[in-house]
Each structure stands twice: as structure tokens, then as C-alpha cells.
PDB file of N, CA and C in Angstrom:
ATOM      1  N   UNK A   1    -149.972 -19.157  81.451  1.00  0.00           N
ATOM      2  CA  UNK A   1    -148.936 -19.837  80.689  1.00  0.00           C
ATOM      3  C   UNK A   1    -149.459 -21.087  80.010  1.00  0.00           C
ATOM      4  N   UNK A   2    -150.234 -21.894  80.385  1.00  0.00           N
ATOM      5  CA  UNK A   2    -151.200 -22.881  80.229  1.00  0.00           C
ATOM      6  C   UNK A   2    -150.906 -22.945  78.158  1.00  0.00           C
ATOM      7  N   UNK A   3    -151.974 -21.485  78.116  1.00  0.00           N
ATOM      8  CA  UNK A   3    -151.908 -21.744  76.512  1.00  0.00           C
ATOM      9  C   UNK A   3    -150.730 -21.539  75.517  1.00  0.00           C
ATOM     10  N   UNK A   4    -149.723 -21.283  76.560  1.00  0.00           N
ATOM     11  CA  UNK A   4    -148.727 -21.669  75.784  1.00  0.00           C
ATOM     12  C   UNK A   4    -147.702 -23.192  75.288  1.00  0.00           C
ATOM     13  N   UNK A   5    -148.279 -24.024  75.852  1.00  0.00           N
ATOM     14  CA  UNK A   5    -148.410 -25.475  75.899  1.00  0.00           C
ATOM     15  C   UNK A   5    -148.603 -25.861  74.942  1.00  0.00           C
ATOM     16  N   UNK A   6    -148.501 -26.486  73.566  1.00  0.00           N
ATOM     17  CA  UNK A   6    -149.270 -26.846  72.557  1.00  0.00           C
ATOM     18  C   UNK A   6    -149.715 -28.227  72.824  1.00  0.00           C
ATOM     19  N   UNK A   7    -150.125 -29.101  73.545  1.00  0.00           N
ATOM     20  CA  UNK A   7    -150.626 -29.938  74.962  1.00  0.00           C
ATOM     21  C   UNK A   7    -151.905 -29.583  75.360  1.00  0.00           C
ATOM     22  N   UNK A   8    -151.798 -28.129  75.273  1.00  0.00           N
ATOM     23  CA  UNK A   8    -152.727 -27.361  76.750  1.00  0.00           C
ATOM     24  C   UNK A   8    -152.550 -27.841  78.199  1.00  0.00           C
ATOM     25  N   UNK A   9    -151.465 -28.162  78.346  1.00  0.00           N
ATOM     26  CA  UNK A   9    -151.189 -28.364  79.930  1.00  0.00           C
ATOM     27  C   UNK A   9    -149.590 -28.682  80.198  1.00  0.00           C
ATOM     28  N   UNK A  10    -149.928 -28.911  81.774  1.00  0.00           N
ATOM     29  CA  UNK A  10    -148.306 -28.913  82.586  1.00  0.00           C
ATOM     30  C   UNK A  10    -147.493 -30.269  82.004  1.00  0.00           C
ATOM     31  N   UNK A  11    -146.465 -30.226  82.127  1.00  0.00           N
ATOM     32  CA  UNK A  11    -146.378 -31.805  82.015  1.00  0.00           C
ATOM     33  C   UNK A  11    -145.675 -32.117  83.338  1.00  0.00           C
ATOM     34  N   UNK A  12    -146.081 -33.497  83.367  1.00  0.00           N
ATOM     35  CA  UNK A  12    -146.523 -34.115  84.312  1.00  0.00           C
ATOM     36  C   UNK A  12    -145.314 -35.003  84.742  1.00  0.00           C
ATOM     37  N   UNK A  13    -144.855 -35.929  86.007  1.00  0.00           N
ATOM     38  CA  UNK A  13    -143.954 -36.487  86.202  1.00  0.00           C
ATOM     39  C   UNK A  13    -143.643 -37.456  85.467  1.00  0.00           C
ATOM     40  N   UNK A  14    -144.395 -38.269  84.833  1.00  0.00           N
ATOM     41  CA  UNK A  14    -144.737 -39.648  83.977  1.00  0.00           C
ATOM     42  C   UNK A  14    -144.029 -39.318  82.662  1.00  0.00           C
ATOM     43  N   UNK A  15    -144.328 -37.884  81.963  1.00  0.00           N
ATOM     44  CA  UNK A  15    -144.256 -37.237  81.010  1.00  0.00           C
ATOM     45  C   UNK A  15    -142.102 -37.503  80.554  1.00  0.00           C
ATOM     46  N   UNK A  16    -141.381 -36.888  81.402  1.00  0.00           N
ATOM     47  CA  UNK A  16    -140.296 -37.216  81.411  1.00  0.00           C
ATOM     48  C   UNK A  16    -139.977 -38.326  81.946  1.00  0.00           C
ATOM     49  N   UNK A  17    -140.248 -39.307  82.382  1.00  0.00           N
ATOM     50  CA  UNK A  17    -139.917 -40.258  83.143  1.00  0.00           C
ATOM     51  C   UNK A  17    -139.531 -41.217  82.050  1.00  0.00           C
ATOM     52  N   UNK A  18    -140.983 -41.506  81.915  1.00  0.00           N
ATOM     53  CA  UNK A  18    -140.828 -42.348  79.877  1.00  0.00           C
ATOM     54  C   UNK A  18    -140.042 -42.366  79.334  1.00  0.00           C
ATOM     55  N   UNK A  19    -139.733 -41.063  79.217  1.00  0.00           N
ATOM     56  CA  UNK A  19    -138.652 -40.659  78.371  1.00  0.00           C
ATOM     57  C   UNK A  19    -137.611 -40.896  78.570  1.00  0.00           C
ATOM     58  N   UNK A  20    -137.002 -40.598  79.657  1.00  0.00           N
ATOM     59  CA  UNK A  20    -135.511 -41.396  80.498  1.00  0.00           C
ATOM     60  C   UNK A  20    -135.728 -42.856  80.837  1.00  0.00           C
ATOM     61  N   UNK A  21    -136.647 -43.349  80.511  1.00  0.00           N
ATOM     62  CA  UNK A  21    -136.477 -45.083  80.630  1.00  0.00           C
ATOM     63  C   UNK A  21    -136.610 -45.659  79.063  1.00  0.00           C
ATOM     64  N   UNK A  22    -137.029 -44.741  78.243  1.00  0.00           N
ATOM     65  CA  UNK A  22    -137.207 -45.306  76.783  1.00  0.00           C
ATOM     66  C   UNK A  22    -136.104 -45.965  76.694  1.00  0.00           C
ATOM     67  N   UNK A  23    -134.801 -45.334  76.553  1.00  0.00           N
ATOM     68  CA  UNK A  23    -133.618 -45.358  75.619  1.00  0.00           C
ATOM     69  C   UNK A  23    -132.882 -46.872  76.325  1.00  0.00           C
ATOM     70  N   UNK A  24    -133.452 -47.541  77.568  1.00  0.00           N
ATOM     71  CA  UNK A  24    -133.462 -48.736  77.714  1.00  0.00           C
ATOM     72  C   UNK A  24    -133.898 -50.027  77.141  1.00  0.00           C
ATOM     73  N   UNK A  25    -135.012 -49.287  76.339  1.00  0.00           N
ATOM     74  CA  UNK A  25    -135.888 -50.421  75.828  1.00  0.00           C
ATOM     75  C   UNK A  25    -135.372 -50.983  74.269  1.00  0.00           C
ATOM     76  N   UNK A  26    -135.340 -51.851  73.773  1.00  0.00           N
ATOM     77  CA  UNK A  26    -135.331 -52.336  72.569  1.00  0.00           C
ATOM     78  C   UNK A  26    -135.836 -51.451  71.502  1.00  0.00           C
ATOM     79  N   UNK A  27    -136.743 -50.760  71.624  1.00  0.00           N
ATOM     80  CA  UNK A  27    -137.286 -50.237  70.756  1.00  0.00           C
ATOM     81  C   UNK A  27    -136.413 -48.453  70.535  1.00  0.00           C
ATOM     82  N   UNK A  28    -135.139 -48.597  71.355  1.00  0.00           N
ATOM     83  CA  UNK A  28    -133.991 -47.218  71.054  1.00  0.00           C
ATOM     84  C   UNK A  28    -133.085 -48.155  70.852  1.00  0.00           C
ATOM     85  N   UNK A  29    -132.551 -49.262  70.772  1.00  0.00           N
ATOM     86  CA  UNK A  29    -131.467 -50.109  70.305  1.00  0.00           C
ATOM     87  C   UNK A  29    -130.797 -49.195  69.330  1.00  0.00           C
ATOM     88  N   UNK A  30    -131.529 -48.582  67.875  1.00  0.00           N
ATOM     89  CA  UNK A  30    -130.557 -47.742  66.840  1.00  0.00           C
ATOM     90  C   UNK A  30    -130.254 -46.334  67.444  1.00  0.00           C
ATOM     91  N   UNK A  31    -130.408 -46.033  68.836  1.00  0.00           N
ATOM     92  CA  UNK A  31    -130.343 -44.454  68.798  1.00  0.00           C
ATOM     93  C   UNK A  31    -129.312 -44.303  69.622  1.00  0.00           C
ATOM     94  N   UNK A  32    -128.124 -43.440  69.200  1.00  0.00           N
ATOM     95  CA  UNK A  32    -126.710 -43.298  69.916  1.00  0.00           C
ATOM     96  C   UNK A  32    -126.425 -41.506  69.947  1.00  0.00           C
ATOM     97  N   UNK A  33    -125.852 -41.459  70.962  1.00  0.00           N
ATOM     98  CA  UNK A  33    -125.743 -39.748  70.849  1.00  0.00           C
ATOM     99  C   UNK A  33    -126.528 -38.315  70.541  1.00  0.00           C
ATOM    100  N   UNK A  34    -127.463 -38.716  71.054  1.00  0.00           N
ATOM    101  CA  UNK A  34    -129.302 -37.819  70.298  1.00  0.00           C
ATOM    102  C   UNK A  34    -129.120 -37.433  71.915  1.00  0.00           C
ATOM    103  N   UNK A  35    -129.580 -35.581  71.535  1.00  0.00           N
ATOM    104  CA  UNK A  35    -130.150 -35.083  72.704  1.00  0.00           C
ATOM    105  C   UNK A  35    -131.758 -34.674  72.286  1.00  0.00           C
ATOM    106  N   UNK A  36    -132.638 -35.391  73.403  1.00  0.00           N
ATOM    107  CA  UNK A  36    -133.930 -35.290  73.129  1.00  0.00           C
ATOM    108  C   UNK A  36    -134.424 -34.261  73.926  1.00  0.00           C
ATOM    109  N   UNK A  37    -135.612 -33.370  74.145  1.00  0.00           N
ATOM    110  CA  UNK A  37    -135.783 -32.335  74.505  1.00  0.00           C
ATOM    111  C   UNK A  37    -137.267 -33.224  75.057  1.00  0.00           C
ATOM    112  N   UNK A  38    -137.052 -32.862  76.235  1.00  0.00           N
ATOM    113  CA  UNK A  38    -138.777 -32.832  76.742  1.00  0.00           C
ATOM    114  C   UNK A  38    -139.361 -31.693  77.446  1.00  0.00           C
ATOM    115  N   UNK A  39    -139.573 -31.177  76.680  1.00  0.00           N
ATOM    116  CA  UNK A  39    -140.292 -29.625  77.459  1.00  0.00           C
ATOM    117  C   UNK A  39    -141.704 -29.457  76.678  1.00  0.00           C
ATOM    118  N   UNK A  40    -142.075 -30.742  76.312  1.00  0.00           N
ATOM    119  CA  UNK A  40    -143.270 -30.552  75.372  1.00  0.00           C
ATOM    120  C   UNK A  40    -143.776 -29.777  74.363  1.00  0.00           C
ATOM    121  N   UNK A  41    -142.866 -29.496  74.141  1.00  0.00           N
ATOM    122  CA  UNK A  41    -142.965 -27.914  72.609  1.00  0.00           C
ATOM    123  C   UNK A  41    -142.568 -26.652  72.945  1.00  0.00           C
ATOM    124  N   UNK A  42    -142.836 -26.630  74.802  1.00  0.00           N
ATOM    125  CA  UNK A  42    -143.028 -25.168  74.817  1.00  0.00           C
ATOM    126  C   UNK A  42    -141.639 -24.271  74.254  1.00  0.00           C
ATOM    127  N   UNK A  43    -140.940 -24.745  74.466  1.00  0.00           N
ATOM    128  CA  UNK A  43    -139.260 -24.057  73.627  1.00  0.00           C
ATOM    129  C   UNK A  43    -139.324 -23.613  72.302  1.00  0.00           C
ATOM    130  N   UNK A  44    -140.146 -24.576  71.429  1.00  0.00           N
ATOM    131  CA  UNK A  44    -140.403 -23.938  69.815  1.00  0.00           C
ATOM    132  C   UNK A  44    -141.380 -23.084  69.524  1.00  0.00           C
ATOM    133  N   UNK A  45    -142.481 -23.879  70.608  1.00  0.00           N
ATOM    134  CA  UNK A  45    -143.960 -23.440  70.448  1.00  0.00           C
ATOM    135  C   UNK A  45    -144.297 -22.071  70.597  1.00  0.00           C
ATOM    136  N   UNK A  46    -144.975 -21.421  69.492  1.00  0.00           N
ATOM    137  CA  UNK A  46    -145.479 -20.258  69.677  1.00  0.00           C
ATOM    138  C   UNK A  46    -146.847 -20.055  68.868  1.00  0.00           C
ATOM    139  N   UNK A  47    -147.977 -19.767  69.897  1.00  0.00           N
ATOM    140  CA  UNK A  47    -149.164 -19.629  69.644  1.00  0.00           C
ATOM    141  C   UNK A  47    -149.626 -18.899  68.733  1.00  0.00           C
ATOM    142  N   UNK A  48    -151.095 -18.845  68.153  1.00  0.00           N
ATOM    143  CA  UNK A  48    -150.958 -18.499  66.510  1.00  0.00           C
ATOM    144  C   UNK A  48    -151.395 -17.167  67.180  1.00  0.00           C
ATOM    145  N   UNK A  49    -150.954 -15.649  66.612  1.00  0.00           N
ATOM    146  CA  UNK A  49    -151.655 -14.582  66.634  1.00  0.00           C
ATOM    147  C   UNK A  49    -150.186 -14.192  67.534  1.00  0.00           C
ATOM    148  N   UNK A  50    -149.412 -14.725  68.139  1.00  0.00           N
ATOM    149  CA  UNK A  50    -148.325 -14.098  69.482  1.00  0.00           C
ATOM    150  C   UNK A  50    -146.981 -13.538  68.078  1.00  0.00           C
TER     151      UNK A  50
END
């Protein structure tokens, strides 16, 4: 499953974590009602040749 990652790898605990503490920081002050996706691509991602 690996290369289906466009990453090339798992993601990691840190990976979402960030992400759920961003929208605290000053730097999401303009962002209201956004659903963000962290699954690292793999949901869109599809490898070239599949």
C-alpha cells in the first residue's frame, strides 16, 4: 500500500496532530467552516499507470 501514498509513506501521529492544533494559531484567524482532509492524498491519489 506504501506506493500508494504520494508521500511514499504512513502518516505519522505528528502528521494530524498539526493539523488539529493549526486552526488555533493566528496564522487560521481567516478560516471559518472548512473541512480539511488529512489522509495525505491517499483519497485522490492515484498512481501513474493504476
Amino acid at each position: 500500500m506504501r506506493p500508494m501514498f504520494p508521500f511514499g509513506r504512513y502518516g505519522e501521529p505528528d502528521d494530524p496532530a498539526r493539523l488539529i492544533a493549526w486552526p488555533a494559531t493566528d496564522e487560521a484567524r481567516w478560516i471559518t467552516g472548512q473541512v480539511i482532509d488529512t489522509e495525505g492524498g491517499f483519497g485522490r491519489y492515484r498512481p501513474r499507470g493504476a
